[in-house]
N, C-alpha and C. Protein backbone atom coordinates (compact mmCIF):
# COMPACT_ATOMS: atom_id res chain seq x y z
N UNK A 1 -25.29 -4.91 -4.39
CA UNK A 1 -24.53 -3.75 -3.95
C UNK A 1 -24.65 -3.63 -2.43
N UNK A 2 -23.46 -3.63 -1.58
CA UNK A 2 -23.37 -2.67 -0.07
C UNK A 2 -22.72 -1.94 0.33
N UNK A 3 -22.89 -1.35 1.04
CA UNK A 3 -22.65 0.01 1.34
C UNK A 3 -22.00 -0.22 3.21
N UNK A 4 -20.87 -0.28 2.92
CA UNK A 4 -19.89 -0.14 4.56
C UNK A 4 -19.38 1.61 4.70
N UNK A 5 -20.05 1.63 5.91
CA UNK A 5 -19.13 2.66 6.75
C UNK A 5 -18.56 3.01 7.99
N UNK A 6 -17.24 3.36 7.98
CA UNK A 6 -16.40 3.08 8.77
C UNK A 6 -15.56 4.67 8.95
N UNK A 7 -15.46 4.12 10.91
CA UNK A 7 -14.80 5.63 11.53
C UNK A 7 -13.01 5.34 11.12
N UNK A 8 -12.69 6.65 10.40
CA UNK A 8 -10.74 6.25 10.40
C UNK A 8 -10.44 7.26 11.50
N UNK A 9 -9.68 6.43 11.99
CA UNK A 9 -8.71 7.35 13.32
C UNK A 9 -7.30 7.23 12.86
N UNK A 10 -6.92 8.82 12.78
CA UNK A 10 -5.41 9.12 12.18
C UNK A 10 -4.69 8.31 13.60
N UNK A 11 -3.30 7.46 12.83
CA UNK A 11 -2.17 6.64 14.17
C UNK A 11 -1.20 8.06 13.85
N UNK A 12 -0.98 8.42 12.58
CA UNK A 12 -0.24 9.95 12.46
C UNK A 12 -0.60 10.70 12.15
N UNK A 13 0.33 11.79 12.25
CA UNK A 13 -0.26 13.14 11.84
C UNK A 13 -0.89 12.73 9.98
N UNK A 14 -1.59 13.91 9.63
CA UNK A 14 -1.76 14.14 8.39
C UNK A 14 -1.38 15.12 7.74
N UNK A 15 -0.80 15.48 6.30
CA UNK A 15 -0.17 16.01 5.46
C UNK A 15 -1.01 15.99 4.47
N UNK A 16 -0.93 17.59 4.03
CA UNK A 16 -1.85 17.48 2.31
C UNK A 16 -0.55 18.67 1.41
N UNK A 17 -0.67 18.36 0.32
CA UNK A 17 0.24 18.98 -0.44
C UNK A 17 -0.60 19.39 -1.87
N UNK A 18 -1.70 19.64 -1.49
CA UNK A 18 -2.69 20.18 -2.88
C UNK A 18 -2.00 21.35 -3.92
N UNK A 19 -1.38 21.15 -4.88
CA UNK A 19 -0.91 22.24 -5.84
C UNK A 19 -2.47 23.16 -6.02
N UNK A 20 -1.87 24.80 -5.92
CA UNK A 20 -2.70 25.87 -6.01
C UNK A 20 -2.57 26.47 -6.96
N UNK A 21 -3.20 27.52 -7.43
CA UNK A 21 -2.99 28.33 -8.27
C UNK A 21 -3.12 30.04 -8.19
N UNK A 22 -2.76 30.26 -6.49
CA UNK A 22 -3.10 31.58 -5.66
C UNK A 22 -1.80 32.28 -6.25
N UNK A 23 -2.50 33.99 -7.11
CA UNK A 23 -1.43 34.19 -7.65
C UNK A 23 -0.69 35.25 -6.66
N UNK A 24 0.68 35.68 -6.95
CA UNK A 24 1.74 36.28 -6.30
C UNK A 24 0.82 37.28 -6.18
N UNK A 25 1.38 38.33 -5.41
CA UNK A 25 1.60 39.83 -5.18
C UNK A 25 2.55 40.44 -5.80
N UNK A 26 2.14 41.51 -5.90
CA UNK A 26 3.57 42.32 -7.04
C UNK A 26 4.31 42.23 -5.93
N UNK A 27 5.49 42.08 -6.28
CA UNK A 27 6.98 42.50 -5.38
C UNK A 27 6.75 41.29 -4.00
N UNK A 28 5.96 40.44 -3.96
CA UNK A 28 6.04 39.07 -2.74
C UNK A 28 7.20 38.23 -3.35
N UNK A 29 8.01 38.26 -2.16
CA UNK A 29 9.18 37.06 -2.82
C UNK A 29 8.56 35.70 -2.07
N UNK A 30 9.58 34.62 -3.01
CA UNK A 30 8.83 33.32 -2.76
C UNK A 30 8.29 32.74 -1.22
N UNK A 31 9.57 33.11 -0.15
CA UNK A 31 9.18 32.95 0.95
C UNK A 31 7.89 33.51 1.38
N UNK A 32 7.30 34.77 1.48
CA UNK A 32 6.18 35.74 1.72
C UNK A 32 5.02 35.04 0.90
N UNK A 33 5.28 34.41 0.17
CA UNK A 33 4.29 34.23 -0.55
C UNK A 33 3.82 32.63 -0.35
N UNK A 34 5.10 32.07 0.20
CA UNK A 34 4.48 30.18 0.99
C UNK A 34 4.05 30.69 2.18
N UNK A 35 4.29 31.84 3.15
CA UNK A 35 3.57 31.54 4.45
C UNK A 35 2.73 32.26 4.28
N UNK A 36 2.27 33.26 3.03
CA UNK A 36 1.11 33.40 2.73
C UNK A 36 -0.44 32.25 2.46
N UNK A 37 0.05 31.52 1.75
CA UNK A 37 -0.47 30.54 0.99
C UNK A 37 -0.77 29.35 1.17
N UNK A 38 0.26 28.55 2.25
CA UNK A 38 0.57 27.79 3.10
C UNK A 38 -0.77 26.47 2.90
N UNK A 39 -2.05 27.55 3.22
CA UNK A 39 -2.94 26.73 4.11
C UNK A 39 -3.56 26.04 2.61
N UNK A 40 -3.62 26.76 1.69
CA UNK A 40 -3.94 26.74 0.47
C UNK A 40 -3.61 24.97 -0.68
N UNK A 41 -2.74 24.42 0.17
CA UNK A 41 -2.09 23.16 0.58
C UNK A 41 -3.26 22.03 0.55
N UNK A 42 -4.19 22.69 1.63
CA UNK A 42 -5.59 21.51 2.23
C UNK A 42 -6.30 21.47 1.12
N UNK A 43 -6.99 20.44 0.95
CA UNK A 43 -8.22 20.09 0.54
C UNK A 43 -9.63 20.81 1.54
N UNK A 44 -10.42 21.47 1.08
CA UNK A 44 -11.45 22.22 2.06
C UNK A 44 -12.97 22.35 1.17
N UNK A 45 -13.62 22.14 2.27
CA UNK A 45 -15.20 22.00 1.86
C UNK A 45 -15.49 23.56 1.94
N UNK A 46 -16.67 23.65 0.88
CA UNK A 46 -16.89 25.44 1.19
C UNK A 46 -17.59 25.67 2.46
N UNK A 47 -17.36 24.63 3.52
CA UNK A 47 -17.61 25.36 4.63
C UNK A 47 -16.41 25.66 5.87
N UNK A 48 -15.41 25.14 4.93
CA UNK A 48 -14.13 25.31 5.51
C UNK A 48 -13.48 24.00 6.35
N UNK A 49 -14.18 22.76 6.10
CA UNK A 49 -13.48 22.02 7.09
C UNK A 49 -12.43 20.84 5.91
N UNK A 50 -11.59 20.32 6.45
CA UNK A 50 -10.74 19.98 5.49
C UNK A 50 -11.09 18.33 5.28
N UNK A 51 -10.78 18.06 4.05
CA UNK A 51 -11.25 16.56 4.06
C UNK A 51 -10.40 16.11 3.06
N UNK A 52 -10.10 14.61 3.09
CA UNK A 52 -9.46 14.00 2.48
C UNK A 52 -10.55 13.45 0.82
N UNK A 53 -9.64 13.53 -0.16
CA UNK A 53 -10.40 13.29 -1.53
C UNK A 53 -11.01 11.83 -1.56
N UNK A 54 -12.03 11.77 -2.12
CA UNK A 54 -12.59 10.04 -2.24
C UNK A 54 -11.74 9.16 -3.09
N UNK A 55 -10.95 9.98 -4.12
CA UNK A 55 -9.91 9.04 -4.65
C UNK A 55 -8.61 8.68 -3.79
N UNK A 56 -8.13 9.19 -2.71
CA UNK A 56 -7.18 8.76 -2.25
C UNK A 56 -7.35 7.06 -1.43
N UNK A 57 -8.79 7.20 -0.86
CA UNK A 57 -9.17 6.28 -0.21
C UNK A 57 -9.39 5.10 -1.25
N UNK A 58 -10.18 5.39 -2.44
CA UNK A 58 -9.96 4.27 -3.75
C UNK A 58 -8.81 3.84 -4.05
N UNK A 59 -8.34 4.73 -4.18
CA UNK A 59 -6.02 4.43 -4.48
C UNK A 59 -5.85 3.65 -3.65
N UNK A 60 -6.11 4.13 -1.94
CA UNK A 60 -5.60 3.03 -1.00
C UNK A 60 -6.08 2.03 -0.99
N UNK A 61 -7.09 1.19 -1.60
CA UNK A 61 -7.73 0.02 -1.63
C UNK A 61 -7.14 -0.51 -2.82
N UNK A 62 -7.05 -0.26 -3.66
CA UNK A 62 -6.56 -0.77 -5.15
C UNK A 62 -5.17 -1.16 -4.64
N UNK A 63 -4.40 0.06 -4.11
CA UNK A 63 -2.86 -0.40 -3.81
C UNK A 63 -2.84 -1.42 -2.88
N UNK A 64 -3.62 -1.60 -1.57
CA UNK A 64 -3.47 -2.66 -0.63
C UNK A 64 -3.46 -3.81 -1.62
N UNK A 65 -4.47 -4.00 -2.41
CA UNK A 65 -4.99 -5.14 -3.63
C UNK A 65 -3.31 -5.65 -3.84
N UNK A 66 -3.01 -4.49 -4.63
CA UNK A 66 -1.57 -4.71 -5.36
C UNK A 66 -0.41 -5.62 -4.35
N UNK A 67 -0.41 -4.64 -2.96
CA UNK A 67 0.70 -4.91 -1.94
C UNK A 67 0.60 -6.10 -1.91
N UNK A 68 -0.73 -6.66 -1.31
CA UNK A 68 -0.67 -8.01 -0.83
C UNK A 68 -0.57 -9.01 -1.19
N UNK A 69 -1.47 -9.13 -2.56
CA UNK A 69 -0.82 -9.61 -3.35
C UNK A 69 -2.18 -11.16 -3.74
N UNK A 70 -2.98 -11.23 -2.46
CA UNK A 70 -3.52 -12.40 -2.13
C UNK A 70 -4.16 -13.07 -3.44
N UNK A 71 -4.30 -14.29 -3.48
CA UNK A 71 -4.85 -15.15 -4.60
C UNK A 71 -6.34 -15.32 -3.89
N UNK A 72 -7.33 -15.50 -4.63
CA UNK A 72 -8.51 -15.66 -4.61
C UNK A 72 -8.58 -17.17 -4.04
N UNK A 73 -9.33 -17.97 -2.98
CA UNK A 73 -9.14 -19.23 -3.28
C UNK A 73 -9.89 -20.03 -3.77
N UNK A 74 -9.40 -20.89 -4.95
CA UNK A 74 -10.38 -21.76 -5.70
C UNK A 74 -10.02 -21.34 -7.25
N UNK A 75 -9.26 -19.88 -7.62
CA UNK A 75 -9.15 -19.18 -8.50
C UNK A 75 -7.93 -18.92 -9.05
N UNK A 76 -6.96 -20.04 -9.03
CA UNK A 76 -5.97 -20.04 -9.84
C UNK A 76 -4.68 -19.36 -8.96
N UNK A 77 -4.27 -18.35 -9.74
CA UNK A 77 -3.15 -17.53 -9.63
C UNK A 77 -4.28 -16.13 -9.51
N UNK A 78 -5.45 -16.02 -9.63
CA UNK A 78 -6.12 -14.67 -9.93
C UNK A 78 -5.92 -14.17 -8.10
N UNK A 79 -5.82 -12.89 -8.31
CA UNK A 79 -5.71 -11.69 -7.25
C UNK A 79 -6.98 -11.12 -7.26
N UNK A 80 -6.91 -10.55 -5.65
CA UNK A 80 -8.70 -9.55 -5.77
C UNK A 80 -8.19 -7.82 -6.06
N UNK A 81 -7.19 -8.14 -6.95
CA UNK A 81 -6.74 -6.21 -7.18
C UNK A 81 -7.42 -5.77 -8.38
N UNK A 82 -8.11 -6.68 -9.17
CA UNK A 82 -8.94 -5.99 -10.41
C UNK A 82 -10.30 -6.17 -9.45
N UNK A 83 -10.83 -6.81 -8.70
CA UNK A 83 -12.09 -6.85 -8.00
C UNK A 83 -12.11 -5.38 -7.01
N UNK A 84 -11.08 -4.89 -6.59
CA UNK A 84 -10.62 -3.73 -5.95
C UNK A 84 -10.75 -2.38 -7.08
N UNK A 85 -9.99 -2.74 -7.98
CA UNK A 85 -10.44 -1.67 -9.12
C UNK A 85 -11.39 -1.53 -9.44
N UNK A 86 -12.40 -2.74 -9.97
CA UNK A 86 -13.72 -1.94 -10.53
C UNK A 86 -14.78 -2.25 -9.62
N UNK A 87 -14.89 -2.82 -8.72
CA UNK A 87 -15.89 -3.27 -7.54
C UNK A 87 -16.06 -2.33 -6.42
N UNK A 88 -15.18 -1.24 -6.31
CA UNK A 88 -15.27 -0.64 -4.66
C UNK A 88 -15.29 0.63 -5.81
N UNK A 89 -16.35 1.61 -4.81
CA UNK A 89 -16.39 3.22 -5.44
C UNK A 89 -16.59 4.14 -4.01
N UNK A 90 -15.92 4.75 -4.08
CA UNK A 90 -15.94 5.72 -2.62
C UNK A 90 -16.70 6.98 -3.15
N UNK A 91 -18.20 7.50 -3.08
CA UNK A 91 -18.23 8.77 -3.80
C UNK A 91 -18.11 10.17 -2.84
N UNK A 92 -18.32 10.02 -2.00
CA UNK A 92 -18.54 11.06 -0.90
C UNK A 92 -17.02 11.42 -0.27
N UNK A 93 -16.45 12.48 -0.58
CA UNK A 93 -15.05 13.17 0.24
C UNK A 93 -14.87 12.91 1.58
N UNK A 94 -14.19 12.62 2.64
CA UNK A 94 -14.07 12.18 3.64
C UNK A 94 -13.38 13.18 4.72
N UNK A 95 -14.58 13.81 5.23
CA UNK A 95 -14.70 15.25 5.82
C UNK A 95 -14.37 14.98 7.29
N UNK A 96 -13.05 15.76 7.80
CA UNK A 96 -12.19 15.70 9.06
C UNK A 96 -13.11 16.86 10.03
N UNK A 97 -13.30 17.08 11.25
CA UNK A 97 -13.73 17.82 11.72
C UNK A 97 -12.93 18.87 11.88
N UNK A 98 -11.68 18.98 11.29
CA UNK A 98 -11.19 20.27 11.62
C UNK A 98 -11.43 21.79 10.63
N UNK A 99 -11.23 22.69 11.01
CA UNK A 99 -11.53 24.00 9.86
C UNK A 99 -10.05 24.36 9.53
N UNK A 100 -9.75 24.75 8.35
CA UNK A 100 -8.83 25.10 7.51
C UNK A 100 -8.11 26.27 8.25
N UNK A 101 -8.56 27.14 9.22
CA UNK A 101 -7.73 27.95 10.07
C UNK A 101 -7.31 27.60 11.11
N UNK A 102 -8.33 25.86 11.71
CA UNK A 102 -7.20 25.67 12.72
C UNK A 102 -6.23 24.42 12.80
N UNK A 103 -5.50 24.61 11.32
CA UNK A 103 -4.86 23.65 10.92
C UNK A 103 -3.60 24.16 11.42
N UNK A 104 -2.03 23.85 12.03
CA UNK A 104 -1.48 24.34 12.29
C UNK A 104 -0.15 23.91 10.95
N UNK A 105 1.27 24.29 10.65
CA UNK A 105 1.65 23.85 10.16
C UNK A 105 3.48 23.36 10.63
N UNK A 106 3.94 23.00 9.15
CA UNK A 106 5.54 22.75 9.95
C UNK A 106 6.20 23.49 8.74
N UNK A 107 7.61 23.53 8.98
CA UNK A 107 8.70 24.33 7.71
C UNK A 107 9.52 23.05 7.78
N UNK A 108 9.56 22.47 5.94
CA UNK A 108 10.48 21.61 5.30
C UNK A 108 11.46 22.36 4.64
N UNK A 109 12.71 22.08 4.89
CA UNK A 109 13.94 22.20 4.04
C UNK A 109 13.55 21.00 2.38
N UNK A 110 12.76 21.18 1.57
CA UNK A 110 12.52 20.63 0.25
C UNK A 110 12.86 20.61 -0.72
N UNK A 111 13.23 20.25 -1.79
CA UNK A 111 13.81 20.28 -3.36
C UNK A 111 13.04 21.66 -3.73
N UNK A 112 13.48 22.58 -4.29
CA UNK A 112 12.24 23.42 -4.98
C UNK A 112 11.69 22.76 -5.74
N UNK A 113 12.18 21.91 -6.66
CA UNK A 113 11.54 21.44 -8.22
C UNK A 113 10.01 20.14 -7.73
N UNK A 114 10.31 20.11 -5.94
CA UNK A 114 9.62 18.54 -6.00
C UNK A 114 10.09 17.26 -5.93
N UNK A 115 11.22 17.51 -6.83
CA UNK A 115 11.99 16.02 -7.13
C UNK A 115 13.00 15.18 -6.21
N UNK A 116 12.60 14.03 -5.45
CA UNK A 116 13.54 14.12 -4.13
C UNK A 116 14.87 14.04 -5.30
N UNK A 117 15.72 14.16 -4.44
CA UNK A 117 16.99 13.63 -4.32
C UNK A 117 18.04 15.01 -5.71
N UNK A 118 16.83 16.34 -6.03
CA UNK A 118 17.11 17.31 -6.64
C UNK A 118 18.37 18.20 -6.21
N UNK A 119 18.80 19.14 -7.03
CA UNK A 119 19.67 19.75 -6.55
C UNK A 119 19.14 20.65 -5.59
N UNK A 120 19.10 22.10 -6.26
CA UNK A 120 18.01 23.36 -5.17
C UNK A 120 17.03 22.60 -4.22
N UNK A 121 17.25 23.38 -3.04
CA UNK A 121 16.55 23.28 -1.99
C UNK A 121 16.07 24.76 -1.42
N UNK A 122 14.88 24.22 -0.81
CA UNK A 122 14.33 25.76 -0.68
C UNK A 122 13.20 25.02 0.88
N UNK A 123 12.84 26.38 1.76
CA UNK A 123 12.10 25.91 2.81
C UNK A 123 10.93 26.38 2.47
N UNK A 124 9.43 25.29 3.07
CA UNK A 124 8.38 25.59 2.51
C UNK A 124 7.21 25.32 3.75
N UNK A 125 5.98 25.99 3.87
CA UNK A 125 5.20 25.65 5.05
C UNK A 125 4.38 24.45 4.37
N UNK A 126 3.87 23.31 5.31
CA UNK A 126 2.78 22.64 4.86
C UNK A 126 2.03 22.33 5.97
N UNK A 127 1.18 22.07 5.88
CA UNK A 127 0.03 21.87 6.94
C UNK A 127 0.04 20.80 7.43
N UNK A 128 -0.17 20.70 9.18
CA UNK A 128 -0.04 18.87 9.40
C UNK A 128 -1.27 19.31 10.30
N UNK A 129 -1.57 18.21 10.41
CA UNK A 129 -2.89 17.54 11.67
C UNK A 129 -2.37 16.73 12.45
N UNK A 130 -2.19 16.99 13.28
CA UNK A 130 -1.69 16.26 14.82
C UNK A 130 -2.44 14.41 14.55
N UNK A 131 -1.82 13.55 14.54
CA UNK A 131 -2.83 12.33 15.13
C UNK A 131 -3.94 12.23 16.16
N UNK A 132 -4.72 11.21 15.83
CA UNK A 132 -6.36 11.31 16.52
C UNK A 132 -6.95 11.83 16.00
N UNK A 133 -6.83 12.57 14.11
CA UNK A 133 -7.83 12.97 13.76
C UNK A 133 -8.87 12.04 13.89
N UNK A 134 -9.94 12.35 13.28
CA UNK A 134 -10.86 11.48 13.04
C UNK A 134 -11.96 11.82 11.55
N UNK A 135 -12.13 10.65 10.84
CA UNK A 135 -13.23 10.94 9.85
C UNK A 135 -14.33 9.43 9.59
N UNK A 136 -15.29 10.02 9.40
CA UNK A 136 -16.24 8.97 8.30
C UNK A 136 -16.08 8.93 7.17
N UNK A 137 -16.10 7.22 6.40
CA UNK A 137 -16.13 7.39 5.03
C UNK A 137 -16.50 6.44 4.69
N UNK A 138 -17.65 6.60 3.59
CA UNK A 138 -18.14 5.17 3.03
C UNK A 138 -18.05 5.22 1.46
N UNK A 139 -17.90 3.61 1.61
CA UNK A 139 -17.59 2.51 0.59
C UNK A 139 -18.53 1.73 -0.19
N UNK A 140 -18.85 1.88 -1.19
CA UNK A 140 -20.27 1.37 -1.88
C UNK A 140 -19.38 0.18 -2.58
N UNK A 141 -19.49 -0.91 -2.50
CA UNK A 141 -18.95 -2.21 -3.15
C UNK A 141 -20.02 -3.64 -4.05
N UNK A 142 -19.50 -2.79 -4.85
CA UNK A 142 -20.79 -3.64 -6.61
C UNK A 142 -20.22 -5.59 -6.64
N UNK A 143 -18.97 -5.41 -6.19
CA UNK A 143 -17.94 -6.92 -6.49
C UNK A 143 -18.91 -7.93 -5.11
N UNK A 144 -19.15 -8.74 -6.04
CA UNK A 144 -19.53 -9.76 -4.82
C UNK A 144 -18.59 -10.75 -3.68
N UNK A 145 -17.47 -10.63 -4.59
CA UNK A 145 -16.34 -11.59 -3.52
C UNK A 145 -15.93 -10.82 -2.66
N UNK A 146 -16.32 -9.23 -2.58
CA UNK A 146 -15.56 -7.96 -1.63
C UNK A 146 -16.48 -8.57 -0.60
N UNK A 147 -16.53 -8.87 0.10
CA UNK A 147 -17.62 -9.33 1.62
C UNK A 147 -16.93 -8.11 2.74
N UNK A 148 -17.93 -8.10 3.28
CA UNK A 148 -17.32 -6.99 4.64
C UNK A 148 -15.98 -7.80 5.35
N UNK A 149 -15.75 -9.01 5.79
CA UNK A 149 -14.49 -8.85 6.58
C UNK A 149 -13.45 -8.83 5.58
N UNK A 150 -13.19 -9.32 4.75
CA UNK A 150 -12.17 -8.92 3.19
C UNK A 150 -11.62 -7.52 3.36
N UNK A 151 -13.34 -6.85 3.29
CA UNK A 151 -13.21 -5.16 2.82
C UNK A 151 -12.58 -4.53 3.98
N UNK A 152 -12.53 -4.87 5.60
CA UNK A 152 -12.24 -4.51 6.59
C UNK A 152 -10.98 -4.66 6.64
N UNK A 153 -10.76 -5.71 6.70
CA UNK A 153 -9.05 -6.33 6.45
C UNK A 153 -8.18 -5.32 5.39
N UNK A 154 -8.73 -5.60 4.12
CA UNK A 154 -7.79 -4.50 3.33
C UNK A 154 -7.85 -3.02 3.68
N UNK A 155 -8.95 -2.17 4.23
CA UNK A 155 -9.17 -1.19 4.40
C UNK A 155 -8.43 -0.62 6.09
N UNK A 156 -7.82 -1.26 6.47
CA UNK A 156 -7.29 -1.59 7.50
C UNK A 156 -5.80 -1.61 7.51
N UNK A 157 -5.47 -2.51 6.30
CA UNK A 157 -4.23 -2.68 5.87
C UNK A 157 -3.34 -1.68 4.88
N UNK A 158 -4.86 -1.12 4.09
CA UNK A 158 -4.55 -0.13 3.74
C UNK A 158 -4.35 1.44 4.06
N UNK A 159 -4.68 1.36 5.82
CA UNK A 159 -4.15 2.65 6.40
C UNK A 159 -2.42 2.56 7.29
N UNK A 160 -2.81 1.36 6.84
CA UNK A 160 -1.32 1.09 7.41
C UNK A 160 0.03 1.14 6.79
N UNK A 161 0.25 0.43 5.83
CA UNK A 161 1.09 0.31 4.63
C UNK A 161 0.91 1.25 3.18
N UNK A 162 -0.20 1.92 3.09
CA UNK A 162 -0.67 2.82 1.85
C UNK A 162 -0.93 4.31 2.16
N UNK A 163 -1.76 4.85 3.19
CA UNK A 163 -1.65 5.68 3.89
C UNK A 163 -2.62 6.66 3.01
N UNK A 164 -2.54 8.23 3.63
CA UNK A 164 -3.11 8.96 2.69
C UNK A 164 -2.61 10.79 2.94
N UNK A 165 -2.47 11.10 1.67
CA UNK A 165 -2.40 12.39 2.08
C UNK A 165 -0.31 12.87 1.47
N UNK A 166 0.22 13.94 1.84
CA UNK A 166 1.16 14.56 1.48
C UNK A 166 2.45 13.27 2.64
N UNK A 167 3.62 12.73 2.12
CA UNK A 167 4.49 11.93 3.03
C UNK A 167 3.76 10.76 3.97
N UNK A 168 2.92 9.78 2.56
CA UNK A 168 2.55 8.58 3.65
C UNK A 168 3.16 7.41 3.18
N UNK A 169 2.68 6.42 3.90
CA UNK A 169 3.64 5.68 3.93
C UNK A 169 4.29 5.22 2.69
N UNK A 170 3.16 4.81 1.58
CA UNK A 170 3.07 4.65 0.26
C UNK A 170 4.06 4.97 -0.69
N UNK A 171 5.01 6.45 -0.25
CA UNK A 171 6.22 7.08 -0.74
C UNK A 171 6.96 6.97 0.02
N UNK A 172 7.29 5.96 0.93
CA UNK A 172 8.31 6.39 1.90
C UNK A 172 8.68 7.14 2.83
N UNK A 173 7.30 7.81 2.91
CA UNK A 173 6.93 8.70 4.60
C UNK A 173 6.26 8.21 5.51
N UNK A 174 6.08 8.64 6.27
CA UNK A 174 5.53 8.18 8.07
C UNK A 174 3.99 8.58 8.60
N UNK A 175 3.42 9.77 7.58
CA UNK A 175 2.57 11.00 7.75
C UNK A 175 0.93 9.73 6.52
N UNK A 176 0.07 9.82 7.48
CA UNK A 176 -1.25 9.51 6.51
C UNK A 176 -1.91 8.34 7.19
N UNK A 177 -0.93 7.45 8.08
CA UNK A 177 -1.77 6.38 8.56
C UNK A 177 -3.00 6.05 9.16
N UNK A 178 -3.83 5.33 9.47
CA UNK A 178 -4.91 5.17 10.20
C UNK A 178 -5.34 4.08 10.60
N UNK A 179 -6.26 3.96 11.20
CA UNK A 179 -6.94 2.37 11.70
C UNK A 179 -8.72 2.85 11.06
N UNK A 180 -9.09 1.39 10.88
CA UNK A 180 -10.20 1.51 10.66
C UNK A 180 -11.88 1.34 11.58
N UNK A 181 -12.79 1.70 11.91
CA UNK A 181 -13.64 0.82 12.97
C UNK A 181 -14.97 0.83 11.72
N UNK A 182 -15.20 -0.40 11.73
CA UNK A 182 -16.65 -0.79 10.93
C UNK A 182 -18.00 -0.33 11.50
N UNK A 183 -18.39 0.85 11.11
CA UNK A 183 -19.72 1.42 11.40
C UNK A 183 -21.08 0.39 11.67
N UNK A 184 -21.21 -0.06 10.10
CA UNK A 184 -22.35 -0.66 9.49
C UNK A 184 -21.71 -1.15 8.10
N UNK A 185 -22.54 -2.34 7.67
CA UNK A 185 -22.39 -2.86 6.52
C UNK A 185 -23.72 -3.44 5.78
N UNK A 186 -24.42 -2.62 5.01
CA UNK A 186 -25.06 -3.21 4.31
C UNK A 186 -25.69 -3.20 2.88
C-alpha cells in the first residue's frame, strides 16, 4: 500500500450543484427561495469551509482509466480501468480554503426539470469559485501496477478531461478543471 499526496490548483472556476432539502417559507416563491438557498448548493465542512467529495476525485480516476483507454504492457488487450476501480481509495474530502460565505455566485437561465435540452426554463443562483483555488488530497493505492508516475499522469489527466464538481468538463462544461503537483509518495 502507498499513500500520494498532491496540491490541485483549480485552471477554472469551480461549480457545485449539491441537491438540498432546505424547506420553503410559507408564501416564498421559487425565486426568493433560490437566492435564499443558493449557497446551500456547496458541499461544507462543519466548520464551514467548502470541499470537494472524495468520490468525485475516485470517479475522476476511474473515468480517466475509461477515457484513455491505455493497455497494460505485456497484458494483452487488458486496460488499468479495473486496477483504477478497485486499487485507488481516496478517504479524506478534499477541503478548499474557502468558507461557504465567501463563496460568491452567478444566475443561469436553466431547464427547471434539470434536463438539458427540456422545455421550461427558469433562472437559478449557483455558486462558483473563481480559478486558483487550491486543495490537498490524498490517494491511498492497494494496486501494485498504480506506481506514482502512472498515478500522476492519470490524476493529471484527469483534471483535465474529467474535471470535478457542477458543469465540468466530463458533461460538456468548462467549470472543475485542475492541474496536479505531487506532494509525497509513499
Amino acid at each position: 500500500m502507498k499513500t500520494a499526496r498532491y496540491k490541485l490548483i483549480g485552471a477554472t472556476p469551480l461549480s457545485q450543484g449539491r441537491p438540498h432539502t432546505t424547506p420553503k417559507l410559507e408564501r416564498e416563491s421559487f425565486d426568493a427561495y433560490d437566492k435564499r438557498t443558493w449557497r446551500e448548493r456547496l458541499n461544507v465542512t462543519e466548520l464551514g469551509y467548502v470541499f470537494i467529495p472524495q468520490m468525485a476525485i475516485k470517479d475522476a480516476l476511474t473515468q480517466i482509466s475509461r477515457y484513455l483507454g491505455e493497455k497494460i504492457p505485456g497484458k494483452g488487450n487488458a486496460t488499468y480501468t479495473k486496477h483504477f476501480e478497485a486499487g485507488v481509495i481516496v478517504l479524506e474530502r478534499i477541503v478548499l480554503s474557502i468558507k461557504k460565505d465567501k463563496v460568491e455566485y452567478e444566475d443561469l437561465f436553466v431547464p427547471a426539470d434539470g434536463e438539458h435540452g427540456s422545455g421550461k426554463r427558469v433562472w437559478k443562483r449557483f455558486p462558483i469559485i473563481p480559478s486558483g483555488w487550491e486543495a490537498n488530497a490524498e490517494i491511498i493505492i492497494l494496486d501494485e501496477i498504480i506506481d506514482e508516475k502512472l498515478l500522476t499522469r492519470y490524476f493529471d489527466a484527469a483534471g483535465k478531461f474529467i474535471g470535478v464538481g457542477r458543469f465540468r468538463p466530463q458533461r460538456g462544461g468548462f467549470y472543475g478543471r485542475f492541474g496536479v503537483d505531487l506532494i509525497s509518495f509513499e
